[in-house]
C-alpha atoms as a PDB file:
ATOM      1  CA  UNK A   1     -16.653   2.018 -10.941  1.00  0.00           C
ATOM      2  CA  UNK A   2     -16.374  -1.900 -11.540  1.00  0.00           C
ATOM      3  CA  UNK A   3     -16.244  -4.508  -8.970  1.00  0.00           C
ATOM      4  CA  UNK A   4     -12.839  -4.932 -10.253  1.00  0.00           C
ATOM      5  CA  UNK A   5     -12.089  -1.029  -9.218  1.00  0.00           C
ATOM      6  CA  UNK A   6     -13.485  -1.656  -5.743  1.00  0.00           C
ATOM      7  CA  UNK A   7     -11.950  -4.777  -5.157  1.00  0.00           C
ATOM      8  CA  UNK A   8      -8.317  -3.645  -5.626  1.00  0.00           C
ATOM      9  CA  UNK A   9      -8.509  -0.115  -3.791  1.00  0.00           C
ATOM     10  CA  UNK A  10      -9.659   2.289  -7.077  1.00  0.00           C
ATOM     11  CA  UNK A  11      -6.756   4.611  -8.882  1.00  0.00           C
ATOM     12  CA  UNK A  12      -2.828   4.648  -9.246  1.00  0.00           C
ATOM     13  CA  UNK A  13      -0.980   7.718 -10.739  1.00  0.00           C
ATOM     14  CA  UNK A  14       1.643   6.384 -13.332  1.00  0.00           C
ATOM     15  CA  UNK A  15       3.971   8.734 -14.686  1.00  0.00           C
ATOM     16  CA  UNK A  16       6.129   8.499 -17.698  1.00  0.00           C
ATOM     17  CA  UNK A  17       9.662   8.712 -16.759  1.00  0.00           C
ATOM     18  CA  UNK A  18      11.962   7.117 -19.012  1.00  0.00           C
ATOM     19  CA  UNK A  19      11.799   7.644 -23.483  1.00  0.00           C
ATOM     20  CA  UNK A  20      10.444   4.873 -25.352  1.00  0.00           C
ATOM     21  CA  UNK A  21      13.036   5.580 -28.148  1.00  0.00           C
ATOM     22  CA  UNK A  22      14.734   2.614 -28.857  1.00  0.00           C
ATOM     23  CA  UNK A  23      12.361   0.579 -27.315  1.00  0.00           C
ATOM     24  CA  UNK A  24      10.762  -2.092 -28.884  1.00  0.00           C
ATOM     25  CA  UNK A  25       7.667  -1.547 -30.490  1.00  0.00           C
ATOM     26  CA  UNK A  26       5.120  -3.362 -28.013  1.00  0.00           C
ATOM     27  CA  UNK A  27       6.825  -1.190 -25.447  1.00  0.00           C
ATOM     28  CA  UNK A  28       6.136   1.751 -27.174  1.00  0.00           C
ATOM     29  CA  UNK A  29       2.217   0.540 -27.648  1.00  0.00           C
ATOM     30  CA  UNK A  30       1.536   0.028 -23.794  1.00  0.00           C
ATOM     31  CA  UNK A  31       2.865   2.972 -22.934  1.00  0.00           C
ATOM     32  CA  UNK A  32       0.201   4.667 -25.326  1.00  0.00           C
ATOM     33  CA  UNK A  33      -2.499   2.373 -24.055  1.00  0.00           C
ATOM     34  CA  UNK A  34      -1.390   3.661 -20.922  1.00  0.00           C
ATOM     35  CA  UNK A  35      -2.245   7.525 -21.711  1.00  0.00           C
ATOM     36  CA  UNK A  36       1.582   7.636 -22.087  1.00  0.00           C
ATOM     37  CA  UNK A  37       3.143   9.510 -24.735  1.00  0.00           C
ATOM     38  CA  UNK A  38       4.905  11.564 -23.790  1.00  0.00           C
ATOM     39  CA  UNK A  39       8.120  12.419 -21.401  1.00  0.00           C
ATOM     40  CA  UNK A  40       6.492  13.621 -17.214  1.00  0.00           C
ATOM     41  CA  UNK A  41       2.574  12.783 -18.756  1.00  0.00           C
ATOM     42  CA  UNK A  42       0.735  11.608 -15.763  1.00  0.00           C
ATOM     43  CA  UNK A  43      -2.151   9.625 -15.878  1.00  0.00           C
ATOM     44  CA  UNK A  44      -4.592   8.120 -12.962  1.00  0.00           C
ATOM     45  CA  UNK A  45      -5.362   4.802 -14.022  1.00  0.00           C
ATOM     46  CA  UNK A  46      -8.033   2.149 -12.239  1.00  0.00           C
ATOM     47  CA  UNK A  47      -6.216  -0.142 -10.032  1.00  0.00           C
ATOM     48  CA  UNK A  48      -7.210  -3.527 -12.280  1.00  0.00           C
ATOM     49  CA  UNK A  49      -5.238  -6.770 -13.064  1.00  0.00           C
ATOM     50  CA  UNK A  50      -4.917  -5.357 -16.619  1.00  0.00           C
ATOM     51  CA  UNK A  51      -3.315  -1.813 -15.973  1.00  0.00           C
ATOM     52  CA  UNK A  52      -0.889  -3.281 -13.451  1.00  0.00           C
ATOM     53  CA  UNK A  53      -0.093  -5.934 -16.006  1.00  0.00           C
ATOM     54  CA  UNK A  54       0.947  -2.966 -18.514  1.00  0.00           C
ATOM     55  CA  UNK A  55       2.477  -1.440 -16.060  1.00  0.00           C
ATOM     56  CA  UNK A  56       4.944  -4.158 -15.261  1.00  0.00           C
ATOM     57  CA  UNK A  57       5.731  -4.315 -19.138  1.00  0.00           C
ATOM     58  CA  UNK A  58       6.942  -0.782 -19.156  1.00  0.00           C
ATOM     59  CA  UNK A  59       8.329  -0.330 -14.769  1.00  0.00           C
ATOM     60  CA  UNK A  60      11.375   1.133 -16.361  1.00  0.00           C
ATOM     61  CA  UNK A  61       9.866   3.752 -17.873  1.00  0.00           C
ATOM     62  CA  UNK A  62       7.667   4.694 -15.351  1.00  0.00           C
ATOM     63  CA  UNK A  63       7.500   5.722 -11.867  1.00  0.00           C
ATOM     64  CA  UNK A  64       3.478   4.162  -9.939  1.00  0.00           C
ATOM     65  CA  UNK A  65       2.244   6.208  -7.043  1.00  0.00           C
ATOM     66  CA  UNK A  66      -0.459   4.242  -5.179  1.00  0.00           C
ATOM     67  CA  UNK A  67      -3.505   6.262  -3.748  1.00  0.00           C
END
């Protein structure tokens, strides 16, 4: 665990919720750097500037549960 990781409060669950088909293309590559893939995947993510900056990209496709 990074000082990033402690700093911000460690993991968030992000689940996919929403088809990236006809999506645009950088859309479809966050959610994959996400763990994403695929329709009700969840994934526990560290809480960092980064992730949460994905997230935002892709908040209609995905549904964030904070730990």
């Amino acid at each position: 665990m990074n000082a990033a990781t402690k700093k911000n409060g460690g993991t968030i669950k992000v689940t996919q919720i929403g088809s990236p088909l006809r999506r645009p293309k950088d859309q479809r590559q966050t959610l994959i750097g996400l763990g994403l893939n695929k329709m009700h995947r969840t994934r526990e993510l560290e809480d960092t500037p980064a992730v949460r900056g994905m997230i935002h990209k892709v908040r209609h496709m995905v549904r964030v549960e904070t730990d």
